[in-house]
Protein backbone atom coordinates (compact mmCIF):
# COMPACT_ATOMS: atom_id res chain seq x y z
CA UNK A 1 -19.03 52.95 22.04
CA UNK A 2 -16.57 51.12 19.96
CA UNK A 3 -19.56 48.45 18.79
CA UNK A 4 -20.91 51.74 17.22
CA UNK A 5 -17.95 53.17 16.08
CA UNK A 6 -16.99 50.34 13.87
CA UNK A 7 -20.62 49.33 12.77
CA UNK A 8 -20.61 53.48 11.90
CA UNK A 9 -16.82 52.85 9.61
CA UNK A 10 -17.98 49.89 8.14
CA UNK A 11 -21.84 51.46 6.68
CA UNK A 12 -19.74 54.04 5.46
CA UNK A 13 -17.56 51.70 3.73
CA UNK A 14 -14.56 53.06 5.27
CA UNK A 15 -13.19 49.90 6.30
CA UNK A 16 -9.70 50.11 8.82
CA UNK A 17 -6.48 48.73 7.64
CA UNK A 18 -5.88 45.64 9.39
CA UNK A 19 -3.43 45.55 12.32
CA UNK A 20 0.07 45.29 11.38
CA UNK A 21 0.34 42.40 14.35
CA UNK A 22 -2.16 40.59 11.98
CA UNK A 23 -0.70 38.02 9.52
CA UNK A 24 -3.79 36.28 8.71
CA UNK A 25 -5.07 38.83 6.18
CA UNK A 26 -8.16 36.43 5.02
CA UNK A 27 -9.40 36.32 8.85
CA UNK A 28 -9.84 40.61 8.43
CA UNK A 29 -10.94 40.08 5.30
CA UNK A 30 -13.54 37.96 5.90
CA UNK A 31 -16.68 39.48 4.07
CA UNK A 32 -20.36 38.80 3.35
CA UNK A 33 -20.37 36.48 0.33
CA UNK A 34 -17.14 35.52 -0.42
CA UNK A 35 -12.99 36.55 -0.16
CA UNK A 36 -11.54 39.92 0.94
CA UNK A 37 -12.76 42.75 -0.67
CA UNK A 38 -15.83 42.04 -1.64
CA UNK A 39 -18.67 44.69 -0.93
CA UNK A 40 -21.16 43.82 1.94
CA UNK A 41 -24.06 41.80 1.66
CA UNK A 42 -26.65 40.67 4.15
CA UNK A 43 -24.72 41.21 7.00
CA UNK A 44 -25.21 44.59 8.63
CA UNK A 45 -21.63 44.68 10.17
CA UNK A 46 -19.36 43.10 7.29
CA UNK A 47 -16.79 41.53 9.35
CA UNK A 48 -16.52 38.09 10.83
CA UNK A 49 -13.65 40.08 13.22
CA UNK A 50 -13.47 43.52 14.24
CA UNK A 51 -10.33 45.68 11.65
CA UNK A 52 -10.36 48.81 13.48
CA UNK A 53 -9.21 47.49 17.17
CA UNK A 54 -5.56 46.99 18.29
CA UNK A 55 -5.00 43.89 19.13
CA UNK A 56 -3.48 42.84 22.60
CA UNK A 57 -1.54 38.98 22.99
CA UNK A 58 -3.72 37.38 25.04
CA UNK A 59 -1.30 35.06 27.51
CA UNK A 60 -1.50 30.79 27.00
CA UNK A 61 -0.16 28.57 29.45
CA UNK A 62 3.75 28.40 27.63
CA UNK A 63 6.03 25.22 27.60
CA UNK A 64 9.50 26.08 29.30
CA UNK A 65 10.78 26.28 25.81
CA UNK A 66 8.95 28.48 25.11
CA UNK A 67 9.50 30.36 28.26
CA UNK A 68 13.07 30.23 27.52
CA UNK A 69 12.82 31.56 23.96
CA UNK A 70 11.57 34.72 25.90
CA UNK A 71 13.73 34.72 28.14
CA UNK A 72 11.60 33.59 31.08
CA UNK A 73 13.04 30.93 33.62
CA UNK A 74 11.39 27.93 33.09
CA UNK A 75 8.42 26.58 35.24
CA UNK A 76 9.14 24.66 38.60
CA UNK A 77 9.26 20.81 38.44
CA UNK A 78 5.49 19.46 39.76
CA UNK A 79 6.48 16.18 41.88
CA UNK A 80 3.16 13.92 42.34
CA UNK A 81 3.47 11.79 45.30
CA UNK A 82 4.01 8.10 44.88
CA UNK A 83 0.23 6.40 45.53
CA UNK A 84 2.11 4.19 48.82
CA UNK A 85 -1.24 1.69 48.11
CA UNK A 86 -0.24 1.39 44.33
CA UNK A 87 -3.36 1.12 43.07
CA UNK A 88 -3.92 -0.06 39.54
CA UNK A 89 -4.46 2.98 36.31
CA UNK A 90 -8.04 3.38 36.40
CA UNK A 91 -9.24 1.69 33.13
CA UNK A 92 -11.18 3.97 30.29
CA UNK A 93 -15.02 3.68 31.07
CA UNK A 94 -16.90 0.98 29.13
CA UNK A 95 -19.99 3.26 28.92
CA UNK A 96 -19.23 6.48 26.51
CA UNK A 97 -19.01 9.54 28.20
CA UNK A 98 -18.94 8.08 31.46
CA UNK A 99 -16.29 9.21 33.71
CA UNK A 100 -14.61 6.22 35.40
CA UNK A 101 -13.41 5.73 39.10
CA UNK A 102 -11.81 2.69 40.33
CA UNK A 103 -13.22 3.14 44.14
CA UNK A 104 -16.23 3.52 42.37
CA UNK A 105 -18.48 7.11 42.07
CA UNK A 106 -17.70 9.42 39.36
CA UNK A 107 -14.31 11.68 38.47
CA UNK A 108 -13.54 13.64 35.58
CA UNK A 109 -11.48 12.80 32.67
CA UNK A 110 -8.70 14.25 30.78
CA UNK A 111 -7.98 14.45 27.33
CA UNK A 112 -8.10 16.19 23.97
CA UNK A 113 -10.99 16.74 21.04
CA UNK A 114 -10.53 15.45 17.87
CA UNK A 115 -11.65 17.34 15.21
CA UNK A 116 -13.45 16.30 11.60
CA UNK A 117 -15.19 17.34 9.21
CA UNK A 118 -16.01 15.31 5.72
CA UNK A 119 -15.10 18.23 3.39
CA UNK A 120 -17.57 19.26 0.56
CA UNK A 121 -14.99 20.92 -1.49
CA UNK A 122 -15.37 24.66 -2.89
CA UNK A 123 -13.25 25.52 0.11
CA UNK A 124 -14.61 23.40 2.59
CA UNK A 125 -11.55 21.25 3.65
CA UNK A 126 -11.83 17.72 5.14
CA UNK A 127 -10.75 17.82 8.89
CA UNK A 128 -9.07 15.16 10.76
CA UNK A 129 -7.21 16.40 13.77
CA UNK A 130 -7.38 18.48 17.32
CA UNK A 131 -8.52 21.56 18.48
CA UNK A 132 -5.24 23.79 19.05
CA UNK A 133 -4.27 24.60 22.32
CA UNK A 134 -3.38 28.08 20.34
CA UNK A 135 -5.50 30.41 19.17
CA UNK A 136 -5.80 33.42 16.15
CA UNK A 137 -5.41 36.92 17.72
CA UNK A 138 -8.80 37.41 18.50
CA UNK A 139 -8.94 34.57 21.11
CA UNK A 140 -10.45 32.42 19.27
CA UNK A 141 -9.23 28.56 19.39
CA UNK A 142 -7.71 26.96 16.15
CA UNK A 143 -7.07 23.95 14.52
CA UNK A 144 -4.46 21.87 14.46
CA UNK A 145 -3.92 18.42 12.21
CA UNK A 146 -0.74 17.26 15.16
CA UNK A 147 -2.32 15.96 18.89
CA UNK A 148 1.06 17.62 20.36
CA UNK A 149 -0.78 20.92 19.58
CA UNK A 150 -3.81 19.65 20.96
CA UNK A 151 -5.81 21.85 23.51
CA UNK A 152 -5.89 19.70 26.86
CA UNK A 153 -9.13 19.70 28.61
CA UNK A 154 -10.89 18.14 31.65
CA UNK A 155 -14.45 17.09 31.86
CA UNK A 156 -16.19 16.37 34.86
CA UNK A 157 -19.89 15.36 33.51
CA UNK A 158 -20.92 13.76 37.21
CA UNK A 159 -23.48 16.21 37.82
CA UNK A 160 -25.23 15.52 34.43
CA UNK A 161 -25.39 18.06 31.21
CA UNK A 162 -24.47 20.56 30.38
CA UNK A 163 -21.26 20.52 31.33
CA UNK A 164 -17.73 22.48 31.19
CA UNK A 165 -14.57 21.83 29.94
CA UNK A 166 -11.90 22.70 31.32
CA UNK A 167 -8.24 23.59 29.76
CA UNK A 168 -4.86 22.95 30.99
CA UNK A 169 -2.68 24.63 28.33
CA UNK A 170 -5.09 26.84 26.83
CA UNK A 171 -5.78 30.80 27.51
CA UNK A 172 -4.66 31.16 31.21
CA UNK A 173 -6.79 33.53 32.50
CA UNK A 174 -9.47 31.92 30.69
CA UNK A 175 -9.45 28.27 31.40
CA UNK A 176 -13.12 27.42 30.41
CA UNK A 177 -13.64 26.36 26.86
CA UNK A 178 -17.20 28.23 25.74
CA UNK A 179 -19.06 30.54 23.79
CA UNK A 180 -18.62 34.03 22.80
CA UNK A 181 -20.88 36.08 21.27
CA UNK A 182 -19.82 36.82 17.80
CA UNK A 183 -18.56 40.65 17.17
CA UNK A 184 -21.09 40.95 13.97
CA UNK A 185 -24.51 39.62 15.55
CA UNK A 186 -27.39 40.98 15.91
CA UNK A 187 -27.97 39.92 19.51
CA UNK A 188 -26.93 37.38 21.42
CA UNK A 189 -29.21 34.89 19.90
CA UNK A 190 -28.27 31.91 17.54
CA UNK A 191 -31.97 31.04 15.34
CA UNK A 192 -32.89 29.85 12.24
CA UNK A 193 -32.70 32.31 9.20
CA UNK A 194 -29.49 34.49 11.38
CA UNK A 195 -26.34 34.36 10.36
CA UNK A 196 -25.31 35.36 14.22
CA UNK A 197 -22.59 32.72 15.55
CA UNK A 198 -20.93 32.00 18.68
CA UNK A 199 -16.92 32.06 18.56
CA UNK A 200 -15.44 28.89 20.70
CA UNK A 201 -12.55 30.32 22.92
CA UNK A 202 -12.03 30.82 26.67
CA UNK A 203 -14.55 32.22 28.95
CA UNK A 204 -15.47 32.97 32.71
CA UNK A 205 -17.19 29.77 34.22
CA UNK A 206 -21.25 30.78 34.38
CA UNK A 207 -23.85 28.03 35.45
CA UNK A 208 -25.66 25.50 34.09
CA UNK A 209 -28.56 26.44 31.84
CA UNK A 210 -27.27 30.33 31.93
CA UNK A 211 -28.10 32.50 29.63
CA UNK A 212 -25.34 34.49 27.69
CA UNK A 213 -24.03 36.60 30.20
CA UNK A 214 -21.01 39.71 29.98
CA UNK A 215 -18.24 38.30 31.88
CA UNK A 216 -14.35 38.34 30.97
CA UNK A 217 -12.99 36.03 27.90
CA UNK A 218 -10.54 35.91 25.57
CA UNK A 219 -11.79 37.82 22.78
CA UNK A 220 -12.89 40.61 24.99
CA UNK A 221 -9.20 40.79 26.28
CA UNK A 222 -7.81 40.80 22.65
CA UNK A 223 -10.17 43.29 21.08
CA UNK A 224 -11.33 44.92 24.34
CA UNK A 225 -14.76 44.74 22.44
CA UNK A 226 -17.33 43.24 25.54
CA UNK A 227 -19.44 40.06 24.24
CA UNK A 228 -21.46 38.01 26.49
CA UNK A 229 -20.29 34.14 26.90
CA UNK A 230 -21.73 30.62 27.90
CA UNK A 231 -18.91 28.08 29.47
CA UNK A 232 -21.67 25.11 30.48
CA UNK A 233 -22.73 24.59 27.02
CA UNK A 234 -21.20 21.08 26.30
CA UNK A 235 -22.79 17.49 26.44
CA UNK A 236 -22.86 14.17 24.87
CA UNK A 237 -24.40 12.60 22.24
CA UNK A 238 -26.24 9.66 23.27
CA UNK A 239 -24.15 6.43 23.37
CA UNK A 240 -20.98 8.54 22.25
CA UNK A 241 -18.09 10.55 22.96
CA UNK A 242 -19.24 13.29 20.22
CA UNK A 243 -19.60 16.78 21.88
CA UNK A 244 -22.46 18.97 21.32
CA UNK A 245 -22.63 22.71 21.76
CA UNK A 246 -25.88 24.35 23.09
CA UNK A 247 -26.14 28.25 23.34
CA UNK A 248 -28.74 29.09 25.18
CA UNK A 249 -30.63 32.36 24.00
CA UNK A 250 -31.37 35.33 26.04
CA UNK A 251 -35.13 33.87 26.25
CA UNK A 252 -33.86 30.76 27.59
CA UNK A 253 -34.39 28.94 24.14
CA UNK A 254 -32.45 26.20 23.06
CA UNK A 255 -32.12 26.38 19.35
CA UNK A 256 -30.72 23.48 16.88
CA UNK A 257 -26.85 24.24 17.09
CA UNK A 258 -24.19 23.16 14.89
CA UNK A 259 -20.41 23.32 15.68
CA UNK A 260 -18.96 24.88 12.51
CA UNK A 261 -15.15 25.07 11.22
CA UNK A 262 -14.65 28.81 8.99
CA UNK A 263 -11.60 27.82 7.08
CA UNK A 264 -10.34 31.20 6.25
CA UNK A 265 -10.23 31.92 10.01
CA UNK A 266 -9.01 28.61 10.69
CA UNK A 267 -11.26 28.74 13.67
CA UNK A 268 -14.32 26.90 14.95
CA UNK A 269 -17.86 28.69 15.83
CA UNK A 270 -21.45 27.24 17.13
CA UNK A 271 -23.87 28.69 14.57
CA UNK A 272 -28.13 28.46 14.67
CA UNK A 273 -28.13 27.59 10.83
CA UNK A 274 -25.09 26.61 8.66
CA UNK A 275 -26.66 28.18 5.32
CA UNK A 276 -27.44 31.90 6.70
CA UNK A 277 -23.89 31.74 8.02
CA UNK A 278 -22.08 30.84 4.75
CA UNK A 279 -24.40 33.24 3.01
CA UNK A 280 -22.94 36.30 5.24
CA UNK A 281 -19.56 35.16 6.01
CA UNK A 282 -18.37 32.53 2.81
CA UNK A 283 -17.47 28.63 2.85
CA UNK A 284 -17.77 26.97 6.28
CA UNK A 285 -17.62 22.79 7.41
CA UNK A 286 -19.90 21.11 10.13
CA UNK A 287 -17.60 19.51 12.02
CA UNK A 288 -17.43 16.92 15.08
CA UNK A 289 -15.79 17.16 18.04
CA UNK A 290 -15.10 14.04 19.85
CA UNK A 291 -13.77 13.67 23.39
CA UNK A 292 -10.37 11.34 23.18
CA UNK A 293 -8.88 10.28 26.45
């Protein structure tokens, strides 16, 4: 019902004042075409984000300062136990994307994902930095240009691809990094010729090879807007630490995905074809996300 009610507001061009909990006005402004304002163009919805929800703080894993800024006691101390066979720091696997194990076998890896993009001007900025362990207030992840704002995620990739990452800092009730369905697609689907996209934010673990799927995530619990999500869509590049991003479709298709950075949402999306994208929703950066331990 309130899919309809703002695809109904925004046909009739009566387009909802944006929350006053929202300071980034060019994220609700987001339009077909170009900056805020602008009239609607091939997009049947209009908006990258929904404007006529309110918006609810979705809860991150907080540091104890910032516990104590909110007047929260601060977490309880986490005491590992000394290793009594002191056994040596496992070294970082030769092989990319291999996790490494020093008894030998396979264990997961921690770390953060580096972020860049080349930059090809007309507000497409060059990128060289981490995804955020914050997001915008749609649950969507952001970026950040200092690794002490870095999202922290696990990756366990023993059983093969596609895999899931896991966060330690990021959306707590949502610990999987994934897709979302974007609020202004057509379907589910990412293709060729569709400007539909796939937000990257936290999600309900589904299996491998799943296809998208309603289940709880972040921007659900922001908007309260349901969109389906994919958590096992991540896997290497041969020979490489580079992440890549596969949506599966609802026909089990795997289209040609691209991980994309929308700089007026400072936020990152998996879209089916850059060019339909920009078309609908203005200037947006390929980027690469790299695994860093």
């Amino acid at each position: 019902m309130m899919r309809l009610l703002a695809v109904a507001a925004l046909a009739s061009g009566a387009l909802a004042t944006p929350s006053a909990v929202d300071p980034l006005s060019a994220v609700t402004g987001l339009v077909p075409g170009g900056g805020s304002g602008s009239s609607a163009g091939s997009s049947p919805m209009g908006k990258f984000n929904p404007l006529d929800v309110v918006l609810h703080p979705v809860e991150g894993v907080m540091t104890n300062g910032e516990r104590m800024r909110r007047g929260l006691p601060p977490k309880k101390p986490h005491f590992r136990r000394a290793d009594r066979t002191q056994r040596a720091r496992p070294r970082p696997s030769s092989t990319p994307g291999q996790p490494s194990n020093p008894g030998g076998g396979c264990a997961p890896r921690n770390g953060v994902i580096h972020v860049t993009a080349p930059g090809r001007g007309n507000n497409r900025p060059k990128l060289d930095g981490y995804l955020a362990r914050t997001g915008n207030e749609f649950g969507e992840y952001s970026y950040t240009a200092a690794r002490d704002n870095a999202l922290t995620v696990s990756i366990n990739n023993c059983t093969g691809s596609p895999f899931d990452i896991v966060s330690s800092n990021g959306y707590q009730a949502y610990p999987f990094l994934g897709g979302i369905a974007g609020f202004a697609n057509d379907g589910p689907n990412l293709r060729q010729g569709s400007f539909n996209y796939v937000y990257i934010g936290g999600v309900t673990q589904t299996a491998q090879g799943a296809t998208p799927k309603n289940a709880d995530n972040s921007f659900t619990a922001a908007t309260g807007i349901q969109e389906s999500v994919e958590s096992a869509i991540w896997s290497f590049r041969d020979g490489t630490n580079d992440l890549r991003a596969q949506w599966i479709n609802e026909d089990g298709s795997s289209p040609a995905d691209r991980i994309v950075y929308v700089p007026s949402a400072n936020v990152f999306v998996v879209a089916g074809d850059l060019a339909a994208f920009e078309q609908s929703f203005g200037p947006a950066e390929e980027a690469t996300f790299r695994f860093e331990s």
